[in-house]
PDB file of N, CA and C in Angstrom:
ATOM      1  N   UNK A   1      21.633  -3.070  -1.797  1.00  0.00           N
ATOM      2  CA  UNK A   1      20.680  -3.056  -2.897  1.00  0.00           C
ATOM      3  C   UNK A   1      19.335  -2.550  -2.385  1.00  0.00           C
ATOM      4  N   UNK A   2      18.610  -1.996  -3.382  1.00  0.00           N
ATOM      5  CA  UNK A   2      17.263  -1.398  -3.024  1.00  0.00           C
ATOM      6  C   UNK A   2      15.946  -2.428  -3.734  1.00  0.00           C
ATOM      7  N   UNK A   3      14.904  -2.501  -3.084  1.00  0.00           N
ATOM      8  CA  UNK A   3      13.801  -2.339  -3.701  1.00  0.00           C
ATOM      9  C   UNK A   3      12.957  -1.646  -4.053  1.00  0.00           C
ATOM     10  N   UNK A   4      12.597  -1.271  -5.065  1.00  0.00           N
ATOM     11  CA  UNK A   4      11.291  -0.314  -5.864  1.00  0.00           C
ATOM     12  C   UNK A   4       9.854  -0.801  -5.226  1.00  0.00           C
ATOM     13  N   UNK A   5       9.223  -0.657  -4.691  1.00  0.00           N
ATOM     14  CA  UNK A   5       7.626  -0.885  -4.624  1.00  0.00           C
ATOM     15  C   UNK A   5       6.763   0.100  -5.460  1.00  0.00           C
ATOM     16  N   UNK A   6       6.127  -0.122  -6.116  1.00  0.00           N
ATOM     17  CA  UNK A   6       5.409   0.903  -6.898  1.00  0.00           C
ATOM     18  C   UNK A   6       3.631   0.839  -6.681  1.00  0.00           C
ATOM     19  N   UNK A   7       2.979   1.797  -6.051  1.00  0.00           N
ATOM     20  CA  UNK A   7       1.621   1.739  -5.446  1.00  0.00           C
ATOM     21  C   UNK A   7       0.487   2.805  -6.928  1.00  0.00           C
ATOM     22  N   UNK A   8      -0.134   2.289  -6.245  1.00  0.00           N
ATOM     23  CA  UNK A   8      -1.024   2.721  -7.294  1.00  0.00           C
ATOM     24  C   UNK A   8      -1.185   4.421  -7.375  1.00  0.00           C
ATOM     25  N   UNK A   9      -1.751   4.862  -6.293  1.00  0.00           N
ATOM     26  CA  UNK A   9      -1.512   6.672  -5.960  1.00  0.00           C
ATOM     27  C   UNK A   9      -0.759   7.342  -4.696  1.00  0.00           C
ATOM     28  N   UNK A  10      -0.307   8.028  -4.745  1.00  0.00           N
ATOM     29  CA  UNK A  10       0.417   8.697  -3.944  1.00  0.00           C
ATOM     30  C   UNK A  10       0.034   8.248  -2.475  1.00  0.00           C
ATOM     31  N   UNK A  11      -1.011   8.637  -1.736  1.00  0.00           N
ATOM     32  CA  UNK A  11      -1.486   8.065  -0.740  1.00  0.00           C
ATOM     33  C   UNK A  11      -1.014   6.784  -0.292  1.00  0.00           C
ATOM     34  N   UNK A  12      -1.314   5.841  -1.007  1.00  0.00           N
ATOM     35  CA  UNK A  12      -1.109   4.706  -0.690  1.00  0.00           C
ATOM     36  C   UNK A  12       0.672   4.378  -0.382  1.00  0.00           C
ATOM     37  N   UNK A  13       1.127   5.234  -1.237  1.00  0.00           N
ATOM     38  CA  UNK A  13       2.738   4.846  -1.521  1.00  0.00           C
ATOM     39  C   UNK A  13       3.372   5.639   0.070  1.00  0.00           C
ATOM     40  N   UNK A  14       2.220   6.151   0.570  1.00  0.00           N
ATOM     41  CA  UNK A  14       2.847   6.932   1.325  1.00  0.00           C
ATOM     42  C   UNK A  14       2.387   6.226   2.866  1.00  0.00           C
ATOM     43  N   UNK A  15       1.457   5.828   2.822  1.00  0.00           N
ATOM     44  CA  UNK A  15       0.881   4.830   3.564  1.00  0.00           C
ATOM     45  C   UNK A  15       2.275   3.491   3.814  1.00  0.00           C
ATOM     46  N   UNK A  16       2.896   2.730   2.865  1.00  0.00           N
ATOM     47  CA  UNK A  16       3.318   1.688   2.647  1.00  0.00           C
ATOM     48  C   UNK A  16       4.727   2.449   3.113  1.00  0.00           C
ATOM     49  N   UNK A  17       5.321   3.237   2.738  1.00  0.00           N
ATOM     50  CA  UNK A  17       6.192   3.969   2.651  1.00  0.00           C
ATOM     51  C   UNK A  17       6.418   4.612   4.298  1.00  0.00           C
ATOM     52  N   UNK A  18       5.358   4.611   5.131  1.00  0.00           N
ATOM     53  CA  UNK A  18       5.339   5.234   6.548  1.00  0.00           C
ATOM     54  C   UNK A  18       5.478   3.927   7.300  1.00  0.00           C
ATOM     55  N   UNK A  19       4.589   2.575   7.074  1.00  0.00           N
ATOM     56  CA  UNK A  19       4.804   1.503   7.502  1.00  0.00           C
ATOM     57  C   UNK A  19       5.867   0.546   7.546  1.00  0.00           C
ATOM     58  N   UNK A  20       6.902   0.571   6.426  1.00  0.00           N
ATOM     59  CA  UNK A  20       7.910  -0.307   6.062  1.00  0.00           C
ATOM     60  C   UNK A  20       8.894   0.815   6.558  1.00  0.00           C
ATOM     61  N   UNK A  21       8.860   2.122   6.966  1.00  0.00           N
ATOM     62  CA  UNK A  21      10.351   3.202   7.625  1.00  0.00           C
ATOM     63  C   UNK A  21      10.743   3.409   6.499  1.00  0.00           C
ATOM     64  N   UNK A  22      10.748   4.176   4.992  1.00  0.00           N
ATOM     65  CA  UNK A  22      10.814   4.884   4.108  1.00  0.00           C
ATOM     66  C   UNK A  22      10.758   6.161   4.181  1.00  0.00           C
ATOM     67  N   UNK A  23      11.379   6.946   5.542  1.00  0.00           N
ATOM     68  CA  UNK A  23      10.575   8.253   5.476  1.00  0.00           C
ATOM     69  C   UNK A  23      11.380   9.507   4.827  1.00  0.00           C
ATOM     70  N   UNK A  24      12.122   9.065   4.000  1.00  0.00           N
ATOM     71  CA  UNK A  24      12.641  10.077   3.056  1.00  0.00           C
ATOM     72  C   UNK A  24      11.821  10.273   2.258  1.00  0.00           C
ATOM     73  N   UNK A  25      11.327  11.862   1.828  1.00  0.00           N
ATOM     74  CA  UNK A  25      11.037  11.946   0.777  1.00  0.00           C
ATOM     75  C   UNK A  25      11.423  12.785   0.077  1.00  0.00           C
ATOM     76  N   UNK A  26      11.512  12.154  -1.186  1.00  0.00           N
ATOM     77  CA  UNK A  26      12.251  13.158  -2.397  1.00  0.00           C
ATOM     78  C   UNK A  26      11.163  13.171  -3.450  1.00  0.00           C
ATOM     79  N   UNK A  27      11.521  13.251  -4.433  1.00  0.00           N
ATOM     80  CA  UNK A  27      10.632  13.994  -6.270  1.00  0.00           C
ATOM     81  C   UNK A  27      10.101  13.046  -6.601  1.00  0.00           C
ATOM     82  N   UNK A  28       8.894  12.575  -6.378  1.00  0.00           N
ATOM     83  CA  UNK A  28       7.966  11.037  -6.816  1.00  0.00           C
ATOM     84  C   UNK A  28       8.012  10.040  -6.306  1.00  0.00           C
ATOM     85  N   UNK A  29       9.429   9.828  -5.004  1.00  0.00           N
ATOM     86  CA  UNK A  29       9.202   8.850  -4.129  1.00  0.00           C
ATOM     87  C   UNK A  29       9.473   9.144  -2.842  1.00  0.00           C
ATOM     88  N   UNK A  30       9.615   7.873  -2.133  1.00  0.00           N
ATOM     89  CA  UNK A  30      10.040   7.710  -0.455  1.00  0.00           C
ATOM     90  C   UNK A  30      11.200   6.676  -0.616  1.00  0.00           C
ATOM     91  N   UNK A  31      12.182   6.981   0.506  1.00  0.00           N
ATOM     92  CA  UNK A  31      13.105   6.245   0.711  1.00  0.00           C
ATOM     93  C   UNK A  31      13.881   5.730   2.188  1.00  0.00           C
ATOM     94  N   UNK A  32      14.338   4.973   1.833  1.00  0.00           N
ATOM     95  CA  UNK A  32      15.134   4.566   3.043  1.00  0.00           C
ATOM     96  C   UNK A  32      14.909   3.146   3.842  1.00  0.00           C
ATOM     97  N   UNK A  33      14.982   2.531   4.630  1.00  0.00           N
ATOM     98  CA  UNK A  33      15.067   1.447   5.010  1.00  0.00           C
ATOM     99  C   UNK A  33      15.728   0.416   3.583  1.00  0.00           C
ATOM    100  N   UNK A  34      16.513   0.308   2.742  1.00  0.00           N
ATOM    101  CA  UNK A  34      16.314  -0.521   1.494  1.00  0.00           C
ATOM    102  C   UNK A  34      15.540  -0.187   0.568  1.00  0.00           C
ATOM    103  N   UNK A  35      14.340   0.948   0.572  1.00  0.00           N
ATOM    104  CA  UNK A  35      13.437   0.996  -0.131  1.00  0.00           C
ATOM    105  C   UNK A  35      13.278   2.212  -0.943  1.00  0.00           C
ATOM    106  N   UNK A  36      12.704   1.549  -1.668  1.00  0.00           N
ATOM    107  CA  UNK A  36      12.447   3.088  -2.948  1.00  0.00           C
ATOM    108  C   UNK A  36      10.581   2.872  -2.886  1.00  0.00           C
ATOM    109  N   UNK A  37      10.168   3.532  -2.427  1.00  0.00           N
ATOM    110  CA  UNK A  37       8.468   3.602  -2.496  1.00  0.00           C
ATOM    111  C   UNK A  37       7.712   4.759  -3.634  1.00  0.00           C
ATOM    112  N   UNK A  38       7.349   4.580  -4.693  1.00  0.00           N
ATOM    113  CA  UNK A  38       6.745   5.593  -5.322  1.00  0.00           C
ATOM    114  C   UNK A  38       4.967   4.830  -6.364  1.00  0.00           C
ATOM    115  N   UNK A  39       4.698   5.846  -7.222  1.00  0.00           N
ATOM    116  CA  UNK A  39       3.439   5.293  -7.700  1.00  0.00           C
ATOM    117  C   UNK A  39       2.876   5.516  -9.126  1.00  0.00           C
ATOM    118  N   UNK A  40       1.985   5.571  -9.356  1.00  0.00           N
ATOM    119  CA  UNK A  40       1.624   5.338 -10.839  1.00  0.00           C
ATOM    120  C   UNK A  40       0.901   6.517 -11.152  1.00  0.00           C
ATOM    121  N   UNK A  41      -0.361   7.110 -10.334  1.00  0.00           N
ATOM    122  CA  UNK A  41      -1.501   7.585 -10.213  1.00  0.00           C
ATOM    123  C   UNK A  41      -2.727   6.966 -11.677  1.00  0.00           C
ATOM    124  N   UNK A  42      -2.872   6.010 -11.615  1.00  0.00           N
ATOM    125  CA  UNK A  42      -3.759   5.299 -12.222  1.00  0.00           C
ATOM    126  C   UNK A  42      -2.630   4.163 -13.042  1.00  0.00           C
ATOM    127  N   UNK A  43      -3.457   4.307 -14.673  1.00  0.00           N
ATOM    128  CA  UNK A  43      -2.609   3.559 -15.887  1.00  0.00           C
ATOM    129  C   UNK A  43      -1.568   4.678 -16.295  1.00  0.00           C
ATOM    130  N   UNK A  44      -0.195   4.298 -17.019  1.00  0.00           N
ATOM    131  CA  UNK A  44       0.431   4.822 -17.300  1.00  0.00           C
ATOM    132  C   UNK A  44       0.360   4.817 -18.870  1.00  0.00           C
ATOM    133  N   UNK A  45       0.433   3.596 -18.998  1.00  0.00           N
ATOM    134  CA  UNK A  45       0.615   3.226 -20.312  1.00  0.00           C
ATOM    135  C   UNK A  45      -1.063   2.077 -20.905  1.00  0.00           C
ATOM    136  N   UNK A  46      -0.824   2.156 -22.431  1.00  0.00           N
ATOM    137  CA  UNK A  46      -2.534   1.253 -22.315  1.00  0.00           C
ATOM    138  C   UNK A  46      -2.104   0.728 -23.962  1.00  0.00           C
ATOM    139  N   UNK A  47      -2.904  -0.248 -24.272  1.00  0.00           N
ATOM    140  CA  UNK A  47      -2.414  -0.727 -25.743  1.00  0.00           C
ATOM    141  C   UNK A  47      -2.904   0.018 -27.019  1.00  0.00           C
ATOM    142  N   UNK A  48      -2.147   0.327 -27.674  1.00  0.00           N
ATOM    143  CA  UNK A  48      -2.502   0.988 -29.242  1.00  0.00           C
ATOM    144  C   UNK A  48      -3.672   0.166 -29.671  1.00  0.00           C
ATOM    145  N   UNK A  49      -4.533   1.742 -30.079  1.00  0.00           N
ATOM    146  CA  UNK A  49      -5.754   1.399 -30.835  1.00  0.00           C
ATOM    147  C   UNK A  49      -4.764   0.590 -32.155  1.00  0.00           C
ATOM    148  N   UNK A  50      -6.222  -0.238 -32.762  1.00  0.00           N
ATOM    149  CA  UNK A  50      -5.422  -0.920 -34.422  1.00  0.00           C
ATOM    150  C   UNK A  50      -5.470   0.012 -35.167  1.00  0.00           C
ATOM    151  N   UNK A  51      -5.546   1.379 -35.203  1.00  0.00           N
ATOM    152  CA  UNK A  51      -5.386   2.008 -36.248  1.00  0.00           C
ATOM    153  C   UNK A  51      -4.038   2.529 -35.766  1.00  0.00           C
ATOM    154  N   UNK A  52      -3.527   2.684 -34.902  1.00  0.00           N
ATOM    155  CA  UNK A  52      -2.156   2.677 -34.714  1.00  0.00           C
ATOM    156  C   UNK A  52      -1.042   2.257 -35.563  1.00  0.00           C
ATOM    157  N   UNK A  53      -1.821   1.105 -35.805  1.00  0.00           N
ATOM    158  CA  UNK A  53      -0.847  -0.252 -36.480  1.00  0.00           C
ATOM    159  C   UNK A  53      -0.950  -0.048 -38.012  1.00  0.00           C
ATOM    160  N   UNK A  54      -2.106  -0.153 -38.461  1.00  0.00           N
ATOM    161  CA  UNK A  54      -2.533   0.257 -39.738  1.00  0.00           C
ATOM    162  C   UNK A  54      -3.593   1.305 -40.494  1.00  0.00           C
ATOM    163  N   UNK A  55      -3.272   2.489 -41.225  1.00  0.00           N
ATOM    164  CA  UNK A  55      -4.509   3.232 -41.166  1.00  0.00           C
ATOM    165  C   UNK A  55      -5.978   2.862 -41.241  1.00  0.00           C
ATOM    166  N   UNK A  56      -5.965   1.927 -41.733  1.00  0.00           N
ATOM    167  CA  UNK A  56      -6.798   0.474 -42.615  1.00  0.00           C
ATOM    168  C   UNK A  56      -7.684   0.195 -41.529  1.00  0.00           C
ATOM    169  N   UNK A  57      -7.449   0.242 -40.266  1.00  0.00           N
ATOM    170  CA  UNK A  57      -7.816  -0.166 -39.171  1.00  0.00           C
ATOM    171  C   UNK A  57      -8.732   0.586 -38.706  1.00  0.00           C
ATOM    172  N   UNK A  58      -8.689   2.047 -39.046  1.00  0.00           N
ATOM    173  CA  UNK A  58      -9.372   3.138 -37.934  1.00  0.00           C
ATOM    174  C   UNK A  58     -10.489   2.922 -37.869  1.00  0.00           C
ATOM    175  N   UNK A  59     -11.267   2.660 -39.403  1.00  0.00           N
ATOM    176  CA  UNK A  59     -12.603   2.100 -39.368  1.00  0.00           C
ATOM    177  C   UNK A  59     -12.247   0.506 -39.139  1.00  0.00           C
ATOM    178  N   UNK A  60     -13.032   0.084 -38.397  1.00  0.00           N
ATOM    179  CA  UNK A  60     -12.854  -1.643 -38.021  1.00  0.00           C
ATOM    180  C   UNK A  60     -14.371  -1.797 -38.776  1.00  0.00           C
ATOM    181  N   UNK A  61     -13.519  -3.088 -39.704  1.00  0.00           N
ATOM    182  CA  UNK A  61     -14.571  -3.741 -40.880  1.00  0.00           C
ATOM    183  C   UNK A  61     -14.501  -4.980 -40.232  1.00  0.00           C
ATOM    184  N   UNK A  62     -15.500  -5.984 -40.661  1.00  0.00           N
ATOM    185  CA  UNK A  62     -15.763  -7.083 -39.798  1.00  0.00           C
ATOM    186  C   UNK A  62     -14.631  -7.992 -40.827  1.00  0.00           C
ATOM    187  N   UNK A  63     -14.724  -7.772 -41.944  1.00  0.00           N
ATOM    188  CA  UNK A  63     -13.392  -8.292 -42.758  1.00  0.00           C
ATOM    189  C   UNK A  63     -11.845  -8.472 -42.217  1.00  0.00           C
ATOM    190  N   UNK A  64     -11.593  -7.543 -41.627  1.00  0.00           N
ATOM    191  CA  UNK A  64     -10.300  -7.570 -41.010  1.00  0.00           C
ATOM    192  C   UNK A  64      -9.932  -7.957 -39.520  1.00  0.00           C
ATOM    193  N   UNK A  65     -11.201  -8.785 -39.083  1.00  0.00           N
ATOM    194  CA  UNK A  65     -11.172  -9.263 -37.783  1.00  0.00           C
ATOM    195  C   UNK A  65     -10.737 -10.481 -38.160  1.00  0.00           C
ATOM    196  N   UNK A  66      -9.602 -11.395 -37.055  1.00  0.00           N
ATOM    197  CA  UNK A  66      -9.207 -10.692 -35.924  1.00  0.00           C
ATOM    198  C   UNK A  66      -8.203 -10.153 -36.291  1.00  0.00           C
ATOM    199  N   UNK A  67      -7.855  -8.863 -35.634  1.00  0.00           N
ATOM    200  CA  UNK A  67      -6.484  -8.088 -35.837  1.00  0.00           C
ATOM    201  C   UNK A  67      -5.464  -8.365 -34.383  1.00  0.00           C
ATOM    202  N   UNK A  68      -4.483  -8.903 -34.611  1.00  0.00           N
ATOM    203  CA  UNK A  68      -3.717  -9.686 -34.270  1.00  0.00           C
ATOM    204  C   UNK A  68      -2.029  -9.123 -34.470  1.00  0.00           C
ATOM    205  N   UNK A  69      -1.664  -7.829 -33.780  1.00  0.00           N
ATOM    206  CA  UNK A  69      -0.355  -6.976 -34.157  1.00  0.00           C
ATOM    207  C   UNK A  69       0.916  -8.200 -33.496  1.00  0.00           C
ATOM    208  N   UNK A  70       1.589  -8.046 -34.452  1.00  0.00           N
ATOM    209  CA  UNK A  70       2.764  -8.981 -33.685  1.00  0.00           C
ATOM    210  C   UNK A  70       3.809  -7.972 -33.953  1.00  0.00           C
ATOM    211  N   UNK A  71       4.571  -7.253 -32.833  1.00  0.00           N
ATOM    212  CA  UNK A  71       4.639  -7.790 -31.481  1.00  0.00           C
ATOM    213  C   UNK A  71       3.208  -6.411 -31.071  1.00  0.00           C
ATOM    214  N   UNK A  72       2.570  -6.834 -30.231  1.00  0.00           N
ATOM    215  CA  UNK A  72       1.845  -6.135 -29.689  1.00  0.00           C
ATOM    216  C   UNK A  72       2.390  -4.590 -29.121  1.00  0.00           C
ATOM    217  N   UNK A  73       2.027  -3.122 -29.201  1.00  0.00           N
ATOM    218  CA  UNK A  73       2.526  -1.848 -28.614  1.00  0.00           C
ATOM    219  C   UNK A  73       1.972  -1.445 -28.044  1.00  0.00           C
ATOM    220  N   UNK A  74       2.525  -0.322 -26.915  1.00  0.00           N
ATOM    221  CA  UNK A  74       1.860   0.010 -26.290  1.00  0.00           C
ATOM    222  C   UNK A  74       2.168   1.492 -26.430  1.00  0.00           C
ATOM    223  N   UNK A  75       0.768   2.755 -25.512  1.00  0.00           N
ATOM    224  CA  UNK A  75       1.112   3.881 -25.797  1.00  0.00           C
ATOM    225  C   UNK A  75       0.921   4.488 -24.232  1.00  0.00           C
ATOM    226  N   UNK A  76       1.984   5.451 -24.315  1.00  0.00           N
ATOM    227  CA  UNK A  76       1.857   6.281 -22.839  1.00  0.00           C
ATOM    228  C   UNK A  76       0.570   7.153 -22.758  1.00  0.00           C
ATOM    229  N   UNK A  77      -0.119   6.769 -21.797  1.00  0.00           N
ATOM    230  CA  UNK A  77      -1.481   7.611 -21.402  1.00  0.00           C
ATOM    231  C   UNK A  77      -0.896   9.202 -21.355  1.00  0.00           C
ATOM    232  N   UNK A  78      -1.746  10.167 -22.474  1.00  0.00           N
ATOM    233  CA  UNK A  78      -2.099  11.532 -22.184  1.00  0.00           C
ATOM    234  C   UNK A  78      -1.278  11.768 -20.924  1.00  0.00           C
ATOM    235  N   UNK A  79      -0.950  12.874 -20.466  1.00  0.00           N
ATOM    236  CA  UNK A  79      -0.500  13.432 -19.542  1.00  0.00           C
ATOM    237  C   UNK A  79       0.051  12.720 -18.077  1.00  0.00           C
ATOM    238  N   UNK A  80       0.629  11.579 -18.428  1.00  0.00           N
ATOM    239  CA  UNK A  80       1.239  10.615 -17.069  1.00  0.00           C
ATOM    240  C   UNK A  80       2.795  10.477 -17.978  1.00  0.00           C
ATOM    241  N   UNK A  81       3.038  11.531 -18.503  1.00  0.00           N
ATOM    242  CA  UNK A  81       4.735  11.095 -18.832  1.00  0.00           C
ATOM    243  C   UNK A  81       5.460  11.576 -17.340  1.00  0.00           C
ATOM    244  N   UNK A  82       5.383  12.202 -16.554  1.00  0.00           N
ATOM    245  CA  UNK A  82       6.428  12.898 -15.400  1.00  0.00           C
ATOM    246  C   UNK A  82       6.056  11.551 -14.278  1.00  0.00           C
ATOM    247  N   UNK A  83       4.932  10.504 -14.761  1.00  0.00           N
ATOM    248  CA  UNK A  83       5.181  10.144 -13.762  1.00  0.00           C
ATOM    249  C   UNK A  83       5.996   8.795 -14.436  1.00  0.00           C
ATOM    250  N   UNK A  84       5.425   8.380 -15.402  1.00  0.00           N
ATOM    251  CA  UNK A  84       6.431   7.156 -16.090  1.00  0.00           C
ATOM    252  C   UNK A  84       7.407   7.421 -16.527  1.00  0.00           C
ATOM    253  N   UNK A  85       8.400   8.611 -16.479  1.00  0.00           N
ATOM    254  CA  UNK A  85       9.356   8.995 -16.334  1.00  0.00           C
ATOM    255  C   UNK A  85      10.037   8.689 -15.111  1.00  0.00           C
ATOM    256  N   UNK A  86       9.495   8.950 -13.857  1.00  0.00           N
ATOM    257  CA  UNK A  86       9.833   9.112 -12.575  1.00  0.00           C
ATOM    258  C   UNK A  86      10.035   7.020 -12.638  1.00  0.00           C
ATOM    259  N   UNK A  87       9.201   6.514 -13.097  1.00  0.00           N
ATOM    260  CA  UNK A  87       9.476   4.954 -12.354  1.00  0.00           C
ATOM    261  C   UNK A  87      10.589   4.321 -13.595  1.00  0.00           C
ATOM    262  N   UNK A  88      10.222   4.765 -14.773  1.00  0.00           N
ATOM    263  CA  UNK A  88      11.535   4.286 -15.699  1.00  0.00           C
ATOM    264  C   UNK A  88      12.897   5.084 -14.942  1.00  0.00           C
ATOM    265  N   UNK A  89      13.234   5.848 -14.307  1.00  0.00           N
ATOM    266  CA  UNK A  89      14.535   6.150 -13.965  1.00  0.00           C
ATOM    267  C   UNK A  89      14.869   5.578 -12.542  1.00  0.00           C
ATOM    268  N   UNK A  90      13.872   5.194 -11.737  1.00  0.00           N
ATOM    269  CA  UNK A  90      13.773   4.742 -10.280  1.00  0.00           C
ATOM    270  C   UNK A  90      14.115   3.154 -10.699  1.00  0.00           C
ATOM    271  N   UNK A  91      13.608   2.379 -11.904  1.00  0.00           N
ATOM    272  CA  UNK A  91      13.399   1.128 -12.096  1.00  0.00           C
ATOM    273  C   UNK A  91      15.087   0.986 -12.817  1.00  0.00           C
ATOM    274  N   UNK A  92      15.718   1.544 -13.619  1.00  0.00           N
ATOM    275  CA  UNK A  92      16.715   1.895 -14.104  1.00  0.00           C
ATOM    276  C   UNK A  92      18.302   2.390 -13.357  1.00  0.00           C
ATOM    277  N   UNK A  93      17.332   2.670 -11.940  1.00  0.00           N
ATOM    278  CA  UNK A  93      18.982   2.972 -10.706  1.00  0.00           C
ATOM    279  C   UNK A  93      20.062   1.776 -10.666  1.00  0.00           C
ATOM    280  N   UNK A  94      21.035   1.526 -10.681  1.00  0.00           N
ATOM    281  CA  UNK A  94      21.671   0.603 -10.229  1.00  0.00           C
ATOM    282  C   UNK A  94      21.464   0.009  -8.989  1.00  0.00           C
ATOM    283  N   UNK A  95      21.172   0.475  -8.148  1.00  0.00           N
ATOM    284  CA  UNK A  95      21.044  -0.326  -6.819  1.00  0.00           C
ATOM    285  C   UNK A  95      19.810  -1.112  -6.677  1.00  0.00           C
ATOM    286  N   UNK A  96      18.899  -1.028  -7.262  1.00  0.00           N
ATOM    287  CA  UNK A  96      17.731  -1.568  -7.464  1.00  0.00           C
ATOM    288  C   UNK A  96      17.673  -2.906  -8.092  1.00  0.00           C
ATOM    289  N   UNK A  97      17.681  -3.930  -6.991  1.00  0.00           N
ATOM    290  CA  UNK A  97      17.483  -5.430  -7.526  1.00  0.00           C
ATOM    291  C   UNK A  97      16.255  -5.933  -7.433  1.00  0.00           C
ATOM    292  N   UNK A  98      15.199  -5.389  -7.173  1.00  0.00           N
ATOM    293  CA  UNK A  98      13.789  -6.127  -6.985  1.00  0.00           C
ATOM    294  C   UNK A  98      12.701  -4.814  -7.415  1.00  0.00           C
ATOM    295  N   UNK A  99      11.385  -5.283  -8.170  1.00  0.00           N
ATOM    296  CA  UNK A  99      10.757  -4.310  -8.160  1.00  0.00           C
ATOM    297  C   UNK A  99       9.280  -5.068  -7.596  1.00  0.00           C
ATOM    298  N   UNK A 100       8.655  -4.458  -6.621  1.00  0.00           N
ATOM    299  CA  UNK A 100       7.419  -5.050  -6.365  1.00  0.00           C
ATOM    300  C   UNK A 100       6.435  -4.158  -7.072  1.00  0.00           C
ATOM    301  N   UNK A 101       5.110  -4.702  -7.394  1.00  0.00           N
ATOM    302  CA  UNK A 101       3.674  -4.223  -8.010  1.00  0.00           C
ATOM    303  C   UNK A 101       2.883  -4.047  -6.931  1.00  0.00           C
ATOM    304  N   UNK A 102       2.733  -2.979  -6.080  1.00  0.00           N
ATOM    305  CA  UNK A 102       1.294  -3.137  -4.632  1.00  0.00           C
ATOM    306  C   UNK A 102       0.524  -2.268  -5.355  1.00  0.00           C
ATOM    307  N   UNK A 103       0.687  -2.339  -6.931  1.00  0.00           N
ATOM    308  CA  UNK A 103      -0.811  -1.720  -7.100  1.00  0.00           C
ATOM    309  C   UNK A 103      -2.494  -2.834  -7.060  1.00  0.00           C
ATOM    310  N   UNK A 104      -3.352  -2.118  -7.184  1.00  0.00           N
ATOM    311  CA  UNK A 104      -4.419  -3.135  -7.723  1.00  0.00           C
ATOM    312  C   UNK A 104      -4.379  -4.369  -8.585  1.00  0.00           C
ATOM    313  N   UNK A 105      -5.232  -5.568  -8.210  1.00  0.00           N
ATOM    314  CA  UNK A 105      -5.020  -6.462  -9.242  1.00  0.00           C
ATOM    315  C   UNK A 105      -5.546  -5.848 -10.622  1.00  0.00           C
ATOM    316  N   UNK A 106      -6.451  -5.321 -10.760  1.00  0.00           N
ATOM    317  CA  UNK A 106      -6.903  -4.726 -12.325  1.00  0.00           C
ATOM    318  C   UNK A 106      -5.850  -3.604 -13.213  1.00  0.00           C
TER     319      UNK A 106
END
């Protein structure tokens, strides 16, 4: 079985990825020792504005506070699909039983 580590930018993944003996590298990650090492390059994904939810919303009236979406959505950041592509199919391998977060706490 593998683990996923997922780092915040490339650098770093490559850093973590040289230290733990990962030194395969292939298309968005590092591999080897057990490990799948790859990264985010910032946010991928971020929560829908409320006008998302309702057109009603776009202007925010103090009337319709608090807006409160159940279930809450989220939207893929502008131009980071190749990379949240790359960790939904890495996170999605079969051999992959653990996924670690070494990104930033924020």
């Amino acid at each position: 079985m593998s683990k996923l580590i997922i780092a915040e930018k490339p650098s770093v993944a490559k850093s973590i990825a040289s230290a733990l003996g990962a030194s395969s590298r292939a298309d968005g990650f590092y591999e080897g020792s057990g490990l799948l090492v790859s990264w985010c390059v910032g946010h991928l994904v971020s929560p829908m504005d409320a006008g998302g939810y309702d057109e009603r919303f776009k202007k925010w009236r103090y009337d319709d506070l608090p807006i409160l979406p159940e279930p809450f959505r989220y939207v893929l950041a502008p131009g980071k699909e190749d990379a949240f592509e790359n960790l939904r199919a890495l996170m999605n391998r079969p051999d992959v039983d653990t996924i670690v977060n070494a990104c930033d706490a924020g």
